[in-house]
N, C-alpha and C. Protein backbone atom coordinates (compact mmCIF):
# COMPACT_ATOMS: atom_id res chain seq x y z
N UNK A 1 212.61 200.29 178.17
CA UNK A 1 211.98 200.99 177.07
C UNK A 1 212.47 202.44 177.09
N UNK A 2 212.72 202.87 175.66
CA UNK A 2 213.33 204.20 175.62
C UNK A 2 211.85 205.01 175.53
N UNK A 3 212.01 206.35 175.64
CA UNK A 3 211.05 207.48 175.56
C UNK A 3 212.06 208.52 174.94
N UNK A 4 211.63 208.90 174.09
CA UNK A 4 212.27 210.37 173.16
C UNK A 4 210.97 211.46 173.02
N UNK A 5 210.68 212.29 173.53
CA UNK A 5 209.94 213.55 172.81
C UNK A 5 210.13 214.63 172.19
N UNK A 6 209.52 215.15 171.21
CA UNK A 6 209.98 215.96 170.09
C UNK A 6 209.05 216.76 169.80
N UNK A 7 208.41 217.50 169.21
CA UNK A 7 208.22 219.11 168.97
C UNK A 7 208.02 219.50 167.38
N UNK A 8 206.43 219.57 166.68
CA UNK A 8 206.70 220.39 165.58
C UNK A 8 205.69 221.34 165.10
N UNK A 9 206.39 222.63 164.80
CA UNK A 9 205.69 223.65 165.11
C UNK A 9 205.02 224.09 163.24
N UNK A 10 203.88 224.37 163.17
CA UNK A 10 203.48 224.10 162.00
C UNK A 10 202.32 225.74 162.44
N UNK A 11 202.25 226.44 161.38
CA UNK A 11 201.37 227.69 160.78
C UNK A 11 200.56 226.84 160.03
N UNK A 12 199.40 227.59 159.82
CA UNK A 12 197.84 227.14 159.59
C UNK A 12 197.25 228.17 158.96
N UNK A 13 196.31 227.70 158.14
CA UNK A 13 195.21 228.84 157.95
C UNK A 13 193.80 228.04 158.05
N UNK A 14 192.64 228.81 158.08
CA UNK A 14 191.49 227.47 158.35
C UNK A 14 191.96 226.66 157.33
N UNK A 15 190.85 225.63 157.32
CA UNK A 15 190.93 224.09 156.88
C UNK A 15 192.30 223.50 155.97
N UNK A 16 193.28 224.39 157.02
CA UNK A 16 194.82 223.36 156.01
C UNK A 16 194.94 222.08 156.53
N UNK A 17 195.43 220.89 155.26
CA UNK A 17 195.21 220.24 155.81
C UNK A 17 197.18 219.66 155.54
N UNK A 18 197.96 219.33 156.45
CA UNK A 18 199.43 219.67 156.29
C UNK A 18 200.34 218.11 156.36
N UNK A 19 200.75 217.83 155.37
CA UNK A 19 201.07 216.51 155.46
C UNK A 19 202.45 216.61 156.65
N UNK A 20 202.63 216.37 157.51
CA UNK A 20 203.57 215.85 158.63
C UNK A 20 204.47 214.70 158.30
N UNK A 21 204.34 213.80 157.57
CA UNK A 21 205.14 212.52 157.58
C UNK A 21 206.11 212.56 157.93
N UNK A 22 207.30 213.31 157.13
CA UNK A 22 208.24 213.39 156.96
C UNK A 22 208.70 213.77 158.43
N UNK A 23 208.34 215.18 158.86
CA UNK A 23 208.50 215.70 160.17
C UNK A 23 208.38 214.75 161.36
N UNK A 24 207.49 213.88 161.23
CA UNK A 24 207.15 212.13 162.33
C UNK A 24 208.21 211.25 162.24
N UNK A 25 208.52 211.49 160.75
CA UNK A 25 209.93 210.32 160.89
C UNK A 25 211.22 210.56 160.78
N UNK A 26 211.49 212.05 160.94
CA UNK A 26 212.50 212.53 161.45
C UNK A 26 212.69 212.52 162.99
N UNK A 27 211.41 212.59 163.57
CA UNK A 27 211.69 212.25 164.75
C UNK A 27 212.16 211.41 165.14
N UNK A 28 211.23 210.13 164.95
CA UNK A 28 211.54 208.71 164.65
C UNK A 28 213.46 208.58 164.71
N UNK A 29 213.40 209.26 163.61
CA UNK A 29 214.92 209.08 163.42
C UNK A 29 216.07 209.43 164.61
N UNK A 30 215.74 210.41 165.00
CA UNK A 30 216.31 211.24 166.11
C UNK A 30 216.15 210.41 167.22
N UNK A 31 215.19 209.56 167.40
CA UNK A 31 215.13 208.99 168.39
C UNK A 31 215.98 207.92 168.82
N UNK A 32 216.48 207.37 167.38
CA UNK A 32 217.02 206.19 167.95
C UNK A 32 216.34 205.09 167.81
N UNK A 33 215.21 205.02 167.97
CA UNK A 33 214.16 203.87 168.72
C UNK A 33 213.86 202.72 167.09
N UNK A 34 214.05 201.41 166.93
CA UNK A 34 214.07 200.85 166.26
C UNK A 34 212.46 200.40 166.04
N UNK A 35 212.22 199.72 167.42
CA UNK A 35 211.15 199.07 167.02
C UNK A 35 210.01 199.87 168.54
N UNK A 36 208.98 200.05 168.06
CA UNK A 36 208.18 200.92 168.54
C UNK A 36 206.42 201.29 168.47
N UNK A 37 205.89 202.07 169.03
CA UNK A 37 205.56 203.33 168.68
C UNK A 37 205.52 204.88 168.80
N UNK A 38 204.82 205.46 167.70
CA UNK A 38 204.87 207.46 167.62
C UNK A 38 203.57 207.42 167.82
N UNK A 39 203.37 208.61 168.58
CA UNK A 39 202.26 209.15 169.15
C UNK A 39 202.39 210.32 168.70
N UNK A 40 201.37 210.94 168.13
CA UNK A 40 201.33 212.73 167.90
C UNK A 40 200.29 212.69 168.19
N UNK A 41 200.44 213.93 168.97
CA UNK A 41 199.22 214.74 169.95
C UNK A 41 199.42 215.94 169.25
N UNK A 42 197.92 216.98 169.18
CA UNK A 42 197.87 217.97 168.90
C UNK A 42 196.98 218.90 170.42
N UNK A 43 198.00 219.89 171.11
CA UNK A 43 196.98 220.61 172.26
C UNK A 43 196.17 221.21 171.70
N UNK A 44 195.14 221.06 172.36
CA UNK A 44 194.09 222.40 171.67
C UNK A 44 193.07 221.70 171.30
N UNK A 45 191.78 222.34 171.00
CA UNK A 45 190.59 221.42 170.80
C UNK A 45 189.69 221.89 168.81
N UNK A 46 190.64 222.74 168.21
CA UNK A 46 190.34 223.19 166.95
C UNK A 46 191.35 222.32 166.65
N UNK A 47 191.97 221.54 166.54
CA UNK A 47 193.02 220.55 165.65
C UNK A 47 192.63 219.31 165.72
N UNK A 48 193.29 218.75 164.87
CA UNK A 48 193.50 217.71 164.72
C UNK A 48 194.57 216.91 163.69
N UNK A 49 194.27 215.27 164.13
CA UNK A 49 195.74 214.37 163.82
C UNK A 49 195.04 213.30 162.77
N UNK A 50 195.26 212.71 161.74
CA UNK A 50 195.01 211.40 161.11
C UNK A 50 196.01 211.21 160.23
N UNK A 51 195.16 210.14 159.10
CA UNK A 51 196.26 209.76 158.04
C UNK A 51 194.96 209.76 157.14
N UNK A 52 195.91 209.78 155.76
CA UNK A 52 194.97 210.04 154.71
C UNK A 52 195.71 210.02 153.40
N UNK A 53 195.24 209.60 152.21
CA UNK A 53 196.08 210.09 150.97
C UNK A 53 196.02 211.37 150.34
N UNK A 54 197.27 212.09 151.26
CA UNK A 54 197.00 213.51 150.43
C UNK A 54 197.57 213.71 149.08
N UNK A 55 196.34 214.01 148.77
CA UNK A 55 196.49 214.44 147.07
C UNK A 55 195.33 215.50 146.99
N UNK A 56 195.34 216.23 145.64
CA UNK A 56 194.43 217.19 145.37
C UNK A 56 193.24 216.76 145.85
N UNK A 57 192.43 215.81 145.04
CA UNK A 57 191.25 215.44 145.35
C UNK A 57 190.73 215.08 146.60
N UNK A 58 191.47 214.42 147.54
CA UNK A 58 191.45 214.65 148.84
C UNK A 58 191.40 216.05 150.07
N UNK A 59 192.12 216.43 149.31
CA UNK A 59 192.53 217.67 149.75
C UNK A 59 191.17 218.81 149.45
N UNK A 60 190.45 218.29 148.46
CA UNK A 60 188.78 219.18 148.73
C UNK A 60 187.88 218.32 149.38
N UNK A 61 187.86 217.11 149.28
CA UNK A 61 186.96 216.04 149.35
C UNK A 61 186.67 215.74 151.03
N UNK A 62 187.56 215.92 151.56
CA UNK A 62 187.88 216.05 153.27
C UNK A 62 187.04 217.44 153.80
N UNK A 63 187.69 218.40 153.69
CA UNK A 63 186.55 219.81 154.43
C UNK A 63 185.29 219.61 153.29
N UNK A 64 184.77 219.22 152.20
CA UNK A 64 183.10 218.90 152.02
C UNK A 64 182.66 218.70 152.88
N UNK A 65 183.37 216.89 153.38
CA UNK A 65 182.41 216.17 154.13
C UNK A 65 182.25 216.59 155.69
N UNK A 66 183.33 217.35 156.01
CA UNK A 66 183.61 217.74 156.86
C UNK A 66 182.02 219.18 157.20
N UNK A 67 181.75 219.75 156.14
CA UNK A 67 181.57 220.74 155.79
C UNK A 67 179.87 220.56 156.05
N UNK A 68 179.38 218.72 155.21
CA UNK A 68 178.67 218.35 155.08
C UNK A 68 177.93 217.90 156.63
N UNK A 69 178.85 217.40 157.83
CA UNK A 69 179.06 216.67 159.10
C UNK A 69 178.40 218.16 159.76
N UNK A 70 179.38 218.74 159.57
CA UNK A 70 179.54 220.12 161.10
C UNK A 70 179.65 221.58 160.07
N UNK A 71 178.54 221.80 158.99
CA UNK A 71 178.60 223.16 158.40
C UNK A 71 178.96 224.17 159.45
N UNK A 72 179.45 225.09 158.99
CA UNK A 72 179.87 226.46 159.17
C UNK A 72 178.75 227.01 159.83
N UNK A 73 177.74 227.24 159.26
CA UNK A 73 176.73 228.22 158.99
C UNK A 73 175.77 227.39 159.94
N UNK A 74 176.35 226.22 160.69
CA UNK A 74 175.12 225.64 161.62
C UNK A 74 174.69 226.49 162.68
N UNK A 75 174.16 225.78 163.52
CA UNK A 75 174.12 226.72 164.62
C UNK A 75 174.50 225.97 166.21
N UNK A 76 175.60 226.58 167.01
CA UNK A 76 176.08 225.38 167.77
C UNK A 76 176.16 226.31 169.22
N UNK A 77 175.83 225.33 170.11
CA UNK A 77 175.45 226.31 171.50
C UNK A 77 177.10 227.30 172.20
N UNK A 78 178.00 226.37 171.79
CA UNK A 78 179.19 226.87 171.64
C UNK A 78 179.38 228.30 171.53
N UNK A 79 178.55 228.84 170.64
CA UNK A 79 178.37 230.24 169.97
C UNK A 79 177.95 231.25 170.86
N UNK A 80 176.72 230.30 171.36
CA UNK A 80 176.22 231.46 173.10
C UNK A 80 177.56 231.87 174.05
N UNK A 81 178.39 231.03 174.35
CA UNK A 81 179.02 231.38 175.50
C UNK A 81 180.42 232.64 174.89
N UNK A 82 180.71 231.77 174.03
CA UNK A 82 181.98 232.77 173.48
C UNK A 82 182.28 233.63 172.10
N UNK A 83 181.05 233.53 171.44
CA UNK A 83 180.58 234.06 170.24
C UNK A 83 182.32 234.09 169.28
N UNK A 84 182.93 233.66 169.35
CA UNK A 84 183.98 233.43 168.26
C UNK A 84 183.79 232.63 167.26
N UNK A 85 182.74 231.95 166.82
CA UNK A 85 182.27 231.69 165.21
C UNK A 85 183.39 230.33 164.83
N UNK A 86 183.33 229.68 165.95
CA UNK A 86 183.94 228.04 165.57
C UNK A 86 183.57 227.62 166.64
N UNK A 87 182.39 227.21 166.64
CA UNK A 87 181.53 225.79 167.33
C UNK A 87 181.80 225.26 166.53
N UNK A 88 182.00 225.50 165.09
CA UNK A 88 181.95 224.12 163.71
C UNK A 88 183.03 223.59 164.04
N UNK A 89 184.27 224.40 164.64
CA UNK A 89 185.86 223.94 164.50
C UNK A 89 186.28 222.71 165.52
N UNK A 90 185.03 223.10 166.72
CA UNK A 90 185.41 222.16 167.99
C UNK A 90 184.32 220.96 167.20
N UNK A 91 183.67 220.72 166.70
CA UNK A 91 182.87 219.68 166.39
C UNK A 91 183.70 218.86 165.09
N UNK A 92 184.30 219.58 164.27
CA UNK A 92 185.04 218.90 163.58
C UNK A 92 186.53 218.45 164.74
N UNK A 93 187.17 218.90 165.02
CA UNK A 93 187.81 217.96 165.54
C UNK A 93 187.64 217.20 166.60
N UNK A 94 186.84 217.56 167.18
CA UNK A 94 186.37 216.41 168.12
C UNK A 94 186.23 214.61 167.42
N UNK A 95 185.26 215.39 166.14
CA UNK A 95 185.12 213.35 165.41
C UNK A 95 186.49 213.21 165.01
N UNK A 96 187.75 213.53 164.52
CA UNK A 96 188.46 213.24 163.81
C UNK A 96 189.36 213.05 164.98
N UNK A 97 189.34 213.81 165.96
CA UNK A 97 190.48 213.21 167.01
C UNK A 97 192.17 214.22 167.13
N UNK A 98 192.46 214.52 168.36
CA UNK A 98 193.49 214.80 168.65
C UNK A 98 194.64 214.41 168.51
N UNK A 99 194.92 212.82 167.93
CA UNK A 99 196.29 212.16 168.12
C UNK A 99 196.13 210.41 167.15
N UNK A 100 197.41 210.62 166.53
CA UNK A 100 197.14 208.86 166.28
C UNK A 100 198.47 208.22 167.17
N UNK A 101 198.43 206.74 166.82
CA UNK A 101 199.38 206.35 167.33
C UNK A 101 199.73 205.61 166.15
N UNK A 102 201.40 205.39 165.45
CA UNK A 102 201.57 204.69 164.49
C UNK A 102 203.14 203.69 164.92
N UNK A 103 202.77 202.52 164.12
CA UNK A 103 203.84 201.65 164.92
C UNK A 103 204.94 201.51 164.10
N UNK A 104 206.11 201.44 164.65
CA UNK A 104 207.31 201.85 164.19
C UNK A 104 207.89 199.95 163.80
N UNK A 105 208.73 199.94 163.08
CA UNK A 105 209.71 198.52 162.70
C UNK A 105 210.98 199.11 162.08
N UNK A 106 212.02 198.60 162.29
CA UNK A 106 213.31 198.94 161.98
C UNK A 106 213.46 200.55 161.74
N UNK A 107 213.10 200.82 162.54
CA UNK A 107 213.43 202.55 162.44
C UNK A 107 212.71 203.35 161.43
N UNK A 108 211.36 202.97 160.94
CA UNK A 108 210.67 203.40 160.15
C UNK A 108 209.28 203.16 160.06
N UNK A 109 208.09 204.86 160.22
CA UNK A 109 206.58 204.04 160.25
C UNK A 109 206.24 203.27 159.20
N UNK A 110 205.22 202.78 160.17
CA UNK A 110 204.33 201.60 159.27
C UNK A 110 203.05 202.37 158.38
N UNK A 111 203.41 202.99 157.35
CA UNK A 111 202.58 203.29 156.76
C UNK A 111 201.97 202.93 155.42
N UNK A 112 201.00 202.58 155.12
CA UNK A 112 200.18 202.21 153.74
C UNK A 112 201.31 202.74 152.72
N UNK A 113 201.27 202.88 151.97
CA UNK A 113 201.73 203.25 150.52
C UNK A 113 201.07 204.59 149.91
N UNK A 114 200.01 204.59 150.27
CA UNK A 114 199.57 205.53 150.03
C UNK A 114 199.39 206.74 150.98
N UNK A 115 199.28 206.49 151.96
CA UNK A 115 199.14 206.95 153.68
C UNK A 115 199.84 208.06 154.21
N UNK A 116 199.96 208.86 154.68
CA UNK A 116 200.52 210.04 154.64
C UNK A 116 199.76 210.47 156.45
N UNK A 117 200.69 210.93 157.52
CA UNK A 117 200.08 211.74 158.84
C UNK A 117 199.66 213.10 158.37
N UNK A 118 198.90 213.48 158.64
CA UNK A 118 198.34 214.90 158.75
C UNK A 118 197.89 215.78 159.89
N UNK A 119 197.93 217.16 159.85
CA UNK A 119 197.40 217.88 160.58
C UNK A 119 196.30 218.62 160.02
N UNK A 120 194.94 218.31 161.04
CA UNK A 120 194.17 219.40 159.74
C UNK A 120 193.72 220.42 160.84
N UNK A 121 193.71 221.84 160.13
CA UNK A 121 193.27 222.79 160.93
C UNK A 121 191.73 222.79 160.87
N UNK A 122 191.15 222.89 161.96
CA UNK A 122 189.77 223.15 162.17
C UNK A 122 189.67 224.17 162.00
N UNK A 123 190.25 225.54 162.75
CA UNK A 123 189.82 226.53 163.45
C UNK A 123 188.93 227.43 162.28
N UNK A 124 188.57 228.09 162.37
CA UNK A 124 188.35 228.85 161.43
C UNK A 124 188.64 230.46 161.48
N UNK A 125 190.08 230.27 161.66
CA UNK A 125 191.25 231.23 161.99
C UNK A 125 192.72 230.48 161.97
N UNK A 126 193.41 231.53 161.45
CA UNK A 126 194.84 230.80 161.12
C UNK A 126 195.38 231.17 162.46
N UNK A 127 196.43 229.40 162.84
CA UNK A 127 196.92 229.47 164.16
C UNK A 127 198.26 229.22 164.05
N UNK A 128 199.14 229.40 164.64
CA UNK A 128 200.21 228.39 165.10
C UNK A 128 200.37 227.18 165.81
N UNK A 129 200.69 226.42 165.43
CA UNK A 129 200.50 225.08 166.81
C UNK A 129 201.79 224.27 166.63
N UNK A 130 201.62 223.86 168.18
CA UNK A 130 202.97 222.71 168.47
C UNK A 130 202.59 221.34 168.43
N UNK A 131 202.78 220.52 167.96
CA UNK A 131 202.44 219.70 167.67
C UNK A 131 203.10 218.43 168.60
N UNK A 132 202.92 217.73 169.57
CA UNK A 132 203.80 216.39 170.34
C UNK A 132 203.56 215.19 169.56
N UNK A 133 205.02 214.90 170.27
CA UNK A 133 205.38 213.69 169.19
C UNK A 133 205.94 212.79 169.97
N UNK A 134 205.54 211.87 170.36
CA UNK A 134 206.08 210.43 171.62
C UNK A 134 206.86 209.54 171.13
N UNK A 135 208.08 209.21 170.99
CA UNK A 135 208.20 207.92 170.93
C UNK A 135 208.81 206.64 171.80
N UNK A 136 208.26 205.50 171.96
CA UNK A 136 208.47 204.68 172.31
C UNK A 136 209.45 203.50 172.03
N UNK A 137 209.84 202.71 172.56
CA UNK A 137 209.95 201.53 172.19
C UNK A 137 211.78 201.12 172.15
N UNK A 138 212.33 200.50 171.68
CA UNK A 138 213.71 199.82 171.96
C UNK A 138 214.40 200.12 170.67
C-alpha cells in the first residue's frame, strides 16, 4: 500500500465556509494512488472538515443552525479559563468533526453529485490553517 501526504494551506475569516474539492483531488492526483482512500485532517480544535452542497443557500443555512446548536452569545465555561470569546467555536467544531475520510476509485473521489469537501471556520477570528491530507491505497 502506497501512502502520499500533502498540505493545504487555506485563510479564513469566522464562519467561512471553503469548498476544498478541487484542492483533495489534486492531491489525489499527485498521488498516484488509483484505488483508495483521502483523509483530511484539520489541526486545531476551532475547525473543521465535512461535505455539503455548497451553494448560496447553504452557505447561510449551515452557521444558523450552527448558530441555533452553539449561539455566540451563550455562555460556555470555556470563557472562565481563557476569556477569548470562542467557547461557541470549540463546540461547533467539536459536533461537526475534525476530518472525513472519502474513498477514492480510478483516481477520482467518490463524491455525490452534488457533494462538495469543505472547510468551515469556527473560530470567531480569522486564521490561517494547514490543512492534512492522507492518501492511501494502490
Amino acid at each position: 500500500m502506497a501512502v502520499y501526504i500533502d498540505k493545504i494551506a487555506v485563510s479564513t475569516n469566522e464562519m467561512d465556509i471553503i469548498d476544498i474539492t478541487s484542492d483533495v483531488q489534486s492531491s489525489v492526483e499527485k498521488s498516484g494512488i488509483s484505488a483508495g482512500i483521502a483523509c483530511i485532517f484539520c489541526p486545531g480544535s476551532t475547525g473543521a472538515i465535512t461535505t455539503i452542497e455548497h451553494e448560496p443557500g447553504l452557505m447561510k443555512d449551515l452557521p444558523a443552525a450552527l448558530e441555533r446548536i452553539a449561539p455566540k452569545s451563550g455562555y460556555y465555561e470555556h470563557e472562565k479559563m481563557w476569556h477569548d470569546g470562542n467557547g461557541h467555536s470549540h463546540v461547533r467544531a467539536s459536533i461537526i468533526g475534525p476530518s472525513i475520510t472519502v474513498p477514492i476509485e480510478d483516481g477520482k473521489l467518490q463524491l455525490g453529485t452534488w457533494q462538495q469537501i469543505v472547510f468551515v471556520e469556527c473560530d470567531a477570528r480569522s486564521r490561517n490553517r494547514t490543512l492534512i491530507i492522507h492518501v492511501l491505497g494502490e
